[in-house]
Protein backbone atom coordinates (compact mmCIF):
# COMPACT_ATOMS: atom_id res chain seq x y z
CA UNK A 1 0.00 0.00 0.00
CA UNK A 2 1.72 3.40 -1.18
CA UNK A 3 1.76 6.33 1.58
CA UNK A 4 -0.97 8.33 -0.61
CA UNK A 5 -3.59 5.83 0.25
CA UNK A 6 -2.55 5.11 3.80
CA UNK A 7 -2.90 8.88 4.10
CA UNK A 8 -6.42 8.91 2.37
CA UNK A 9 -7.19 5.82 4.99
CA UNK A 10 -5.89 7.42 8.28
CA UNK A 11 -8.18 10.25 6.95
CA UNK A 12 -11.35 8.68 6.06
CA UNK A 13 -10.76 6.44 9.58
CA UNK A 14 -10.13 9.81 11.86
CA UNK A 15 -13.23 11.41 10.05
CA UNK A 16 -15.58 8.54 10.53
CA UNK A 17 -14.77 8.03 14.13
CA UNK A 18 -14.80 11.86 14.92
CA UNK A 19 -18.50 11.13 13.24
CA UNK A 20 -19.50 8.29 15.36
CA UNK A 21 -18.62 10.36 18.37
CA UNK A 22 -20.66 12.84 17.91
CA UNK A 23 -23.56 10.43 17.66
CA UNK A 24 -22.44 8.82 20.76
CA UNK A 25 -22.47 11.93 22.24
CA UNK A 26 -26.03 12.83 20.75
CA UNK A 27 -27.35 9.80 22.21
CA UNK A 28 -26.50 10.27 25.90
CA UNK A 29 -23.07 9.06 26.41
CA UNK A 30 -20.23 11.59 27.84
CA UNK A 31 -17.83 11.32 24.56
CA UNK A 32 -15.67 14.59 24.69
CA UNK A 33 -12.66 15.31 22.33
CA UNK A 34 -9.44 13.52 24.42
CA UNK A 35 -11.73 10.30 23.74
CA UNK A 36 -11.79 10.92 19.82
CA UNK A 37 -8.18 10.98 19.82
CA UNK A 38 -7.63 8.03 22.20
CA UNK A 39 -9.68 6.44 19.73
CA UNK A 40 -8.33 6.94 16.72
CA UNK A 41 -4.94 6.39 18.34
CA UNK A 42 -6.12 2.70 19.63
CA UNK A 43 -7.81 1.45 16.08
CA UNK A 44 -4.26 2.61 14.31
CA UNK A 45 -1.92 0.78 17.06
CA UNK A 46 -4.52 -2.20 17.23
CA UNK A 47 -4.85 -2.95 13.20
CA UNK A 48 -8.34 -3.31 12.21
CA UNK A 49 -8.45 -7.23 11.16
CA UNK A 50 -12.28 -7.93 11.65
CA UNK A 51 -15.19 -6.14 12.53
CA UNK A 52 -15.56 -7.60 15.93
CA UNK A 53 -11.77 -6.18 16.63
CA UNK A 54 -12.54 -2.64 15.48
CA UNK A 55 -16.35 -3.23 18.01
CA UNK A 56 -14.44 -4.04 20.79
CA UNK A 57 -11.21 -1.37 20.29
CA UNK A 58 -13.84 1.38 19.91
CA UNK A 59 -15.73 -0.23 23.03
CA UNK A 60 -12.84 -0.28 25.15
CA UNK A 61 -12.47 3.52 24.56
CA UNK A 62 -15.42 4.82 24.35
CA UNK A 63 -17.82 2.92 27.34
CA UNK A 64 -16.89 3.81 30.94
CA UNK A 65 -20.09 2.81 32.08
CA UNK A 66 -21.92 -0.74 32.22
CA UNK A 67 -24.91 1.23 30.93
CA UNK A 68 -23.81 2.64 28.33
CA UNK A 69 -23.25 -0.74 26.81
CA UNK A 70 -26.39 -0.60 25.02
CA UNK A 71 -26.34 2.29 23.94
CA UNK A 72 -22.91 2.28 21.76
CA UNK A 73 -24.12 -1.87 20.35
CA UNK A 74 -26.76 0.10 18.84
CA UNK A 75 -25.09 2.80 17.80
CA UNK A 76 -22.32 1.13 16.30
CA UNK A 77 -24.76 -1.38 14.02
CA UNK A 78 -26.69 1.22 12.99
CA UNK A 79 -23.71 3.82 12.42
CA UNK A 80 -21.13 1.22 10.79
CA UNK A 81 -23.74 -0.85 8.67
CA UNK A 82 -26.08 2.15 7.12
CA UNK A 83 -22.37 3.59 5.14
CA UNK A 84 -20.51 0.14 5.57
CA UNK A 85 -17.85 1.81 6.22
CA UNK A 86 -15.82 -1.04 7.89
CA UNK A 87 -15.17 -3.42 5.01
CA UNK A 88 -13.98 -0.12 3.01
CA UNK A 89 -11.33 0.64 5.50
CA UNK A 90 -10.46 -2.84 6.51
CA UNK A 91 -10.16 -3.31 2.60
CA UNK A 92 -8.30 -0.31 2.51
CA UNK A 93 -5.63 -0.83 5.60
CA UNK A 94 -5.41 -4.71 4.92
CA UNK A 95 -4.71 -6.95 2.38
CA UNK A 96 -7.45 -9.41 3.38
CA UNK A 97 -11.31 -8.03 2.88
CA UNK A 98 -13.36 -9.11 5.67
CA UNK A 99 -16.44 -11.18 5.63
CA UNK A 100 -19.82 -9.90 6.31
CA UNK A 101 -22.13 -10.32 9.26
CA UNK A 102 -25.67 -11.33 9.31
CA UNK A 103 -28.12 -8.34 10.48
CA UNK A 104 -29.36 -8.91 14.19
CA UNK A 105 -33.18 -7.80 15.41
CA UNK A 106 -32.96 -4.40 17.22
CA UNK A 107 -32.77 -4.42 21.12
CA UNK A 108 -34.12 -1.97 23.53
CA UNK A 109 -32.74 1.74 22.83
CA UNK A 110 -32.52 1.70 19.21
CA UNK A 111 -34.45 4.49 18.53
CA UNK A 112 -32.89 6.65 20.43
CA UNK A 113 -29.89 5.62 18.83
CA UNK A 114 -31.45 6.14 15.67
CA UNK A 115 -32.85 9.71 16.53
CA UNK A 116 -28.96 10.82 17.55
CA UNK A 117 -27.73 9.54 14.30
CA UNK A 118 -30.60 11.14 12.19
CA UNK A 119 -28.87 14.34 10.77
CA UNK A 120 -31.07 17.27 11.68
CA UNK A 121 -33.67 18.30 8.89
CA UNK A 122 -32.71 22.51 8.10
CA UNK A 123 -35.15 22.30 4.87
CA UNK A 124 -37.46 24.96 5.21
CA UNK A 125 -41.23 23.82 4.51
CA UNK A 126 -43.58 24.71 2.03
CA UNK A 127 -45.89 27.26 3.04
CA UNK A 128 -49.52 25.45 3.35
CA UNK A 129 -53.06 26.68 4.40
CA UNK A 130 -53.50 26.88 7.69
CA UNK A 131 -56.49 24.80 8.99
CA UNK A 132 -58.03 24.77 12.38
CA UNK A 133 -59.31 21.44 13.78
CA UNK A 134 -60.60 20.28 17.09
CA UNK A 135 -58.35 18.34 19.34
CA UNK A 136 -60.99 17.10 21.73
CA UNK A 137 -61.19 13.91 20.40
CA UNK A 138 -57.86 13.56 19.86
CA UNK A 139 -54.87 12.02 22.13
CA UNK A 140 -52.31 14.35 24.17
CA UNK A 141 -48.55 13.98 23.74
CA UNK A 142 -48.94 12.83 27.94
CA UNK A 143 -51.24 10.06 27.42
CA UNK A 144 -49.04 8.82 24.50
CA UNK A 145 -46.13 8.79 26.84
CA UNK A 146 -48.30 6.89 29.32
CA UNK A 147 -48.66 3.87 27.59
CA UNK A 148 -45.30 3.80 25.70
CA UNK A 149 -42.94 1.17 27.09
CA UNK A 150 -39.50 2.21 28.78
CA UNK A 151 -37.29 0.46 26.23
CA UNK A 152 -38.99 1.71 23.44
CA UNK A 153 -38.65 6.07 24.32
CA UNK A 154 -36.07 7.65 22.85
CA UNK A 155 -34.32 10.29 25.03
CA UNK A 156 -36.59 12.95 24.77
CA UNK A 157 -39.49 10.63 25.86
CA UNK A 158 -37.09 9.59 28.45
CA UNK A 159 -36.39 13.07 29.85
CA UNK A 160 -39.81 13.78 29.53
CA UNK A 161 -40.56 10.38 31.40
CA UNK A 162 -38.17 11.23 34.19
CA UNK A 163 -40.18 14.65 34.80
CA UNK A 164 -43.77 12.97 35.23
CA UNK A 165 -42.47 10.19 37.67
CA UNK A 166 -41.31 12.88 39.70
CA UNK A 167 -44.70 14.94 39.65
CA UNK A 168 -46.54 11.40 40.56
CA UNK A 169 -49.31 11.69 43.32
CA UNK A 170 -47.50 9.59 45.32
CA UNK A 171 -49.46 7.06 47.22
CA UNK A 172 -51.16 7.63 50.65
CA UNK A 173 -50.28 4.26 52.50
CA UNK A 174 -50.11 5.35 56.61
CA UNK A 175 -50.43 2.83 58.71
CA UNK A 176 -51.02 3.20 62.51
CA UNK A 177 -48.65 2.53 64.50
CA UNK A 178 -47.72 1.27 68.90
CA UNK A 179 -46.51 4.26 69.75
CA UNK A 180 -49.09 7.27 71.28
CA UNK A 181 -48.52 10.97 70.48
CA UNK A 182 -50.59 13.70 72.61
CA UNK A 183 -53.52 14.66 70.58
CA UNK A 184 -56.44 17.19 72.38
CA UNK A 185 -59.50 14.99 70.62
CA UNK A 186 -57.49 11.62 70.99
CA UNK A 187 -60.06 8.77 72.77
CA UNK A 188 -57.35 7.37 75.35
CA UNK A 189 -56.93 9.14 78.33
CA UNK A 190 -52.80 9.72 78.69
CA UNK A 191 -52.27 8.64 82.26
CA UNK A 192 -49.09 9.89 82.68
CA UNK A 193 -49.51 12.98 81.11
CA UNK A 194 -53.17 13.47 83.21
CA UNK A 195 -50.78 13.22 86.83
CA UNK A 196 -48.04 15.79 85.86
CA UNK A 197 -50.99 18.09 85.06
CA UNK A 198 -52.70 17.68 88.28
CA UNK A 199 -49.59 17.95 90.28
CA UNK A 200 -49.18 21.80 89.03
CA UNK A 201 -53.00 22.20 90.95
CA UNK A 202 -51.83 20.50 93.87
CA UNK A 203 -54.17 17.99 93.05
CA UNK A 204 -57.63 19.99 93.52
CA UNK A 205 -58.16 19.59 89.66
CA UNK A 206 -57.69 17.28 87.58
CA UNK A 207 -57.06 17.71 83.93
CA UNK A 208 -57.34 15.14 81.38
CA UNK A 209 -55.04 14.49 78.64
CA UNK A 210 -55.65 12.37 75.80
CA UNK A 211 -53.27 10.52 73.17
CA UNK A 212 -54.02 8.85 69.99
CA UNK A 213 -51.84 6.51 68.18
CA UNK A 214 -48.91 8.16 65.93
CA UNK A 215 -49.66 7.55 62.09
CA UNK A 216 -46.87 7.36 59.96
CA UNK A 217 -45.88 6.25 56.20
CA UNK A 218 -44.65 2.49 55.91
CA UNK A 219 -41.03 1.60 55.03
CA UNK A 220 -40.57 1.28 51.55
CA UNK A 221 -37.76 -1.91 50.67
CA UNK A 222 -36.88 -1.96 46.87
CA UNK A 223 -35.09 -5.03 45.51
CA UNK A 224 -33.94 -4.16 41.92
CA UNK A 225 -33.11 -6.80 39.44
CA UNK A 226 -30.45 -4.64 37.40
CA UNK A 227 -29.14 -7.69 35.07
CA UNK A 228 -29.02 -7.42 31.14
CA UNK A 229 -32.37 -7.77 30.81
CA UNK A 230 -34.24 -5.30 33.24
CA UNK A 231 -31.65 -2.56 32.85
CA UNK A 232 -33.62 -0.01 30.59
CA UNK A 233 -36.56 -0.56 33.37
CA UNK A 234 -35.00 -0.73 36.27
CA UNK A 235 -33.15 2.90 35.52
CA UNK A 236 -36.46 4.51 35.85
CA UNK A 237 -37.70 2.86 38.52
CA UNK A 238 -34.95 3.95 40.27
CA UNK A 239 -36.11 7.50 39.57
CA UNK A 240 -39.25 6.44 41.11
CA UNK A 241 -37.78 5.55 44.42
CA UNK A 242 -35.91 8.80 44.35
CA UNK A 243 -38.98 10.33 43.69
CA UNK A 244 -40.59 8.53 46.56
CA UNK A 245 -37.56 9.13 49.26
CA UNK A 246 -37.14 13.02 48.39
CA UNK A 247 -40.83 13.07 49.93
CA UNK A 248 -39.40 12.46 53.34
CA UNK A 249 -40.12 8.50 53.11
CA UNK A 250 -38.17 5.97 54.34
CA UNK A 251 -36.96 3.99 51.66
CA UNK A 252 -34.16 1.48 51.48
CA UNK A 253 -33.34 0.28 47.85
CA UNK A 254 -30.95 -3.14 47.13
CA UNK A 255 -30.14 -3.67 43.26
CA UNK A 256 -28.67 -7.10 42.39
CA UNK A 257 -27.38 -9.14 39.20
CA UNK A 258 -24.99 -11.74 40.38
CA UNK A 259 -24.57 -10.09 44.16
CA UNK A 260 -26.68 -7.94 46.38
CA UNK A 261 -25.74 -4.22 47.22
CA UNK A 262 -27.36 -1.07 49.29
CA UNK A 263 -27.53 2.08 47.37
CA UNK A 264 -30.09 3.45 49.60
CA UNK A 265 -27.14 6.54 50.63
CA UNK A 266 -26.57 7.00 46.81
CA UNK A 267 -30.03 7.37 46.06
CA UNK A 268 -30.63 10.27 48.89
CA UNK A 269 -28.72 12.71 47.00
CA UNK A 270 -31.35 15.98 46.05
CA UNK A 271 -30.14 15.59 42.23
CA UNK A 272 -31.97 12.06 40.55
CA UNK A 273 -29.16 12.38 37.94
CA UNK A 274 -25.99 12.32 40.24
CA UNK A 275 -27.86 9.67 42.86
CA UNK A 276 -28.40 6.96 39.84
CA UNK A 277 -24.55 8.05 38.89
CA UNK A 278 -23.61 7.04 42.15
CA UNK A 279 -25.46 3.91 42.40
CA UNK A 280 -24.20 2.45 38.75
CA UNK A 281 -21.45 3.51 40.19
CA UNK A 282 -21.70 1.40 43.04
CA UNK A 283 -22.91 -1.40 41.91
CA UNK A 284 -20.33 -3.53 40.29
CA UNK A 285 -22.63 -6.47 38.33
CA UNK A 286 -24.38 -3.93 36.72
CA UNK A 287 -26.16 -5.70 33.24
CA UNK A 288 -24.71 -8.79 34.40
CA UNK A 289 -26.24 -12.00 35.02
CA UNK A 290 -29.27 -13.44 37.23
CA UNK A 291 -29.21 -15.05 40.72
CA UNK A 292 -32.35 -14.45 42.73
CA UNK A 293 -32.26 -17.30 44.96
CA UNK A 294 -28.33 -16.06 46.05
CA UNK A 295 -29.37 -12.32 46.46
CA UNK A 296 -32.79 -13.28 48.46
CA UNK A 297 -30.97 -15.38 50.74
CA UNK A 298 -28.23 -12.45 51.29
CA UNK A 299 -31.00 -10.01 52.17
CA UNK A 300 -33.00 -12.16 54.43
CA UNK A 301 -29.46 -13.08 56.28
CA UNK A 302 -27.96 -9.85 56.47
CA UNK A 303 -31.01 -6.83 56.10
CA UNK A 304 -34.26 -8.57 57.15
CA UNK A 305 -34.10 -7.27 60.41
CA UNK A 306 -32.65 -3.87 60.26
CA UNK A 307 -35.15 -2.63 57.35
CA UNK A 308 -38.07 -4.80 57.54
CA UNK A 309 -39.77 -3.18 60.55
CA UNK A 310 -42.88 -1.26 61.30
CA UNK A 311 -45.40 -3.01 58.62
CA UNK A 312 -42.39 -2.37 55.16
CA UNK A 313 -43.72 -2.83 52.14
CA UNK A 314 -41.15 -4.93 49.84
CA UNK A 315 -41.16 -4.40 45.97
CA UNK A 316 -39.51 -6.79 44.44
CA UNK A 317 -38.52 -5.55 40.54
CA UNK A 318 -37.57 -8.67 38.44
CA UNK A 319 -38.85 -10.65 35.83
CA UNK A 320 -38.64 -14.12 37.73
CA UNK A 321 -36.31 -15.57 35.06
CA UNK A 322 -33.68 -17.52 37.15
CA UNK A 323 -31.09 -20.54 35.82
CA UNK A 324 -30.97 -22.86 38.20
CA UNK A 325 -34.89 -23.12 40.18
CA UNK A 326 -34.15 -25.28 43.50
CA UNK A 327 -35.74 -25.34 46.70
CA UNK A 328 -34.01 -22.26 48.15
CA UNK A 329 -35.39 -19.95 46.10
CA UNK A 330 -38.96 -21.05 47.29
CA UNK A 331 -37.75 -21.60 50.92
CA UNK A 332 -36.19 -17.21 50.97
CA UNK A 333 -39.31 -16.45 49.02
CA UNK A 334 -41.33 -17.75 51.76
CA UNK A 335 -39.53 -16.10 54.54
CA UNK A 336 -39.08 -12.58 52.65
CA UNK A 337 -43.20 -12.96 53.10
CA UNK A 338 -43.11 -13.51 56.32
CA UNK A 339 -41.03 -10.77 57.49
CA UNK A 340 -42.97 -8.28 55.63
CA UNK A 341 -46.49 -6.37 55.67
CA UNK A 342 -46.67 -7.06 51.94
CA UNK A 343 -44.53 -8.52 48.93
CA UNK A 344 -45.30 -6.72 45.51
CA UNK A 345 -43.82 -8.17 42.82
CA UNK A 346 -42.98 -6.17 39.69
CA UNK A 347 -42.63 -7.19 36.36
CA UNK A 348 -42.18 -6.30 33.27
CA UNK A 349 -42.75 -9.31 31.46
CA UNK A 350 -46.17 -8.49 32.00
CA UNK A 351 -46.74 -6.16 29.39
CA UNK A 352 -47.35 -8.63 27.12
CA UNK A 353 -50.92 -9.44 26.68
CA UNK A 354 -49.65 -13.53 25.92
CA UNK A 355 -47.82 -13.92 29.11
CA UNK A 356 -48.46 -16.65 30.57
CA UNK A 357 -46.51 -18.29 33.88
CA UNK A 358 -44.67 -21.32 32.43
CA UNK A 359 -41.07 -20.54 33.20
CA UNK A 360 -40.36 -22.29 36.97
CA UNK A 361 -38.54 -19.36 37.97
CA UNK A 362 -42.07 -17.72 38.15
CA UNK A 363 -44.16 -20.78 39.15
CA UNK A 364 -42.07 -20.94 41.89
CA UNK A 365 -41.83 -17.47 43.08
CA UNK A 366 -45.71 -16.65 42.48
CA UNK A 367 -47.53 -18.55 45.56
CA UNK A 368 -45.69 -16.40 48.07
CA UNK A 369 -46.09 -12.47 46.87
CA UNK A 370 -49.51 -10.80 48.06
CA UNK A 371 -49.44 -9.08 44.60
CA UNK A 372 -48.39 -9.42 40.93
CA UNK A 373 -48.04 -5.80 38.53
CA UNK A 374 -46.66 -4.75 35.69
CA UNK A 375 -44.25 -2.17 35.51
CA UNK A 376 -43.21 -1.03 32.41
CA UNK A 377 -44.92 2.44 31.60
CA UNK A 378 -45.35 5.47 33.68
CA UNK A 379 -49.48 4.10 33.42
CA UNK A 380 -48.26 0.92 35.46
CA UNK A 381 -46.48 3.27 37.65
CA UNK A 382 -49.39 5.45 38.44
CA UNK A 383 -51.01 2.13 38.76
CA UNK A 384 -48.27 0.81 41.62
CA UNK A 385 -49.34 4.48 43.34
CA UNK A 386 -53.03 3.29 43.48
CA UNK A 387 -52.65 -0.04 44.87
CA UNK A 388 -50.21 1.06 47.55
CA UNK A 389 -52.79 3.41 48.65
CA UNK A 390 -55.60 0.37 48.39
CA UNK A 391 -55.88 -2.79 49.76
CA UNK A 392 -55.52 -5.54 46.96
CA UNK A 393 -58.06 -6.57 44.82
CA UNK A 394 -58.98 -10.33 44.27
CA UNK A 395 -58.14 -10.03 40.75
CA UNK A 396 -54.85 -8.69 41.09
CA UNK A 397 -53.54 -12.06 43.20
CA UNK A 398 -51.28 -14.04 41.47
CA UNK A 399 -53.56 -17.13 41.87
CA UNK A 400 -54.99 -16.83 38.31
CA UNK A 401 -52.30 -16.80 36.88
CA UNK A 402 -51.22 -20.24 38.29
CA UNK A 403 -54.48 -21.75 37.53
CA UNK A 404 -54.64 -19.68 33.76
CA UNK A 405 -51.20 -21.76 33.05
């Protein structure tokens, strides 16, 4: 190869991955310039023999979070393959011309992928008649983003998304509580209270006092299941526990993959933004894989106690899919419902108007949760409001959906 077209290559390579950057950057992940040239730096040391080597080089540079894993795989199939732009260069920088790959189905986050890598539209448009219509039969831009599914919003929707779940009516679940607070139209007479008040008199008088029993939100307990498959939900239902602990609640959230870990101190932080940064940050088996049973069983050891007091409510966000089904994950199932007032389980799976409970994960996990939700649209979230603030319906136990399968 002569020095004129290694030139043109270096060239064409530096442009395209200044290009790609910028899309990376468009779709949400924190690309700046020292990371364009680190790039370009590692693809010419490296050699670019295949297209998996020049995925993984760019990967390696560009991804300094587990979440943002998805993000580039999409943007990277849809960048490289709509210009096939690899096979030039490779054919270009090496003497062998590479192969080419079969297309793969879209995962979750391609279109917001595709959105950052549309180039923006400066046409100006014909002018046109304008028209006035009635929009009372028609659907808002809210209820749209109501029913849309988490995986499928593109970062707009998601910012958007992120606003609403903040603005939820959160739910009114107070429970009554042991302990007594004074109250003037309380029913119990406060004994104590009645003496000290009749000392001052000398004891000529005596003046009642009266206490009622303190009311006070119950403990919220999140378990997360943050593993490759429940990571574009389980980012915004984070936002809903932050959501729920900025309103003075007591919440303690646990997200776990292949190991259990406490981010409830990451997720106190005022900005929603910076807590989930802190958490991803904390938690090391982020998009990794699934082990219920192990993470249950560390929980009920080493937390059951400290967190599960005064009537908790336990929300337990996974979609049931576990490897290896043995007896412990019934047996920590069974005693994570006895330690608490009530065991919602959450997931996402349900959104599918075919589910049906075959998988014995599932089987084996539904006989001992009080309820059974979906959770994959801020309508299923407004939902999850409601029936904390209700007791639960007969139709929402997961009973029929033993017997349906």
């Amino acid at each position: 190869m002569t020095e004129a077209g290694t030139a043109q290559g270096a060239g064409r390579l530096a442009d395209n991955v200044a290009y790609f950057a910028r899309a990376l950057r468009s779709a949400g992940l924190p690309v700046g310039p020292g990371a364009v040239l680190d790039a370009i730096a590692a693809v010419e040391a490296a050699g670019i023999g295949t297209r998996e080597d020049f995925y993984w080089t760019l990967h390696a540079v560009f991804v300094k979070r587990h979440e943002h894993s998805t993000l580039f795989d999409q943007a990277f199939r849809i960048f490289w393959r709509r210009r096939a732009l690899i096979e030039k260069l490779i054919a270009q920088m090496s003497p062998v011309a590479p192969g080419s790959d079969a297309e793969k189905r879209p995962q979750a986050g391609a279109l917001r992928v595709a959105e950052a890598l549309a180039p923006p539209r400066q046409e100006k448009p014909d002018p046109v008649e304008k028209t006035e219509f009635s929009a009372r039969l028609t659907v808002s831009d809210r209820e749209v983003l109501r029913s849309k599914d988490f995986a499928q919003m593109s970062a707009g929707e998601i910012a958007k998304a992120k606003r609403l779940i903040a603005g939820l009516s959160l739910p009114d679940d107070r429970i009554m509580t042991r302990r007594f607070l004074a109250d003037p139209r309380g029913r119990s007479i406060d004994l104590r209270r009645t003496f000290r008040r009749s000392l001052r008199g000398g004891g000529a008088v005596i003046d009642l006092a009266y206490r009622s029993h303190a009311v006070r939100h119950a403990p919220v307990v999140a378990l997360i299941d943050i593993s490759g498959s429940m990571a574009e939900y389980s980012r915004l239902f984070l936002h809903f526990l932050h959501a729920l602990a900025e309103k003075r609640r007591r919440v303690h959230s646990f997200v776990f993959a292949t190991r259990l870990t406490n981010i409830s101190r990451e997720l106190a932080s005022r900005d929603p933004d910076e807590a989930l940064a802190r958490a991803s940050a904390r938690a090391q088996d982020w998009e990794g894989g699934t082990r219920i049973a192990h993470a249950l069983h560390e929980f009920n050891r080493r937390w059951s106690r400290r967190v599960l007091g005064q009537g908790a409510v336990v929300l337990l966000f996974t979609d049931g899919l576990e490897r290896e089904v043995t007896g412990e994950l019934t047996f920590e199932m069974d005693r994570l419902k006895r330690s608490c007032r009530r065991l919602i389980w959450l997931n996402p799976l349900l959104r599918f108007e075919a589910f049906e409970a075959r998988a014995s994960g599932i089987r084996a996990m539904l006989p001992h949760v009080h309820d059974f939700r979906p959770i994959h649209n801020l309508a299923s979230m407004e939902g999850l409001c409601r029936a904390l603030t209700e007791r639960p319906a007969s139709m929402d136990t997961p009973r029929r959906w033993l017997k349906a399968s």
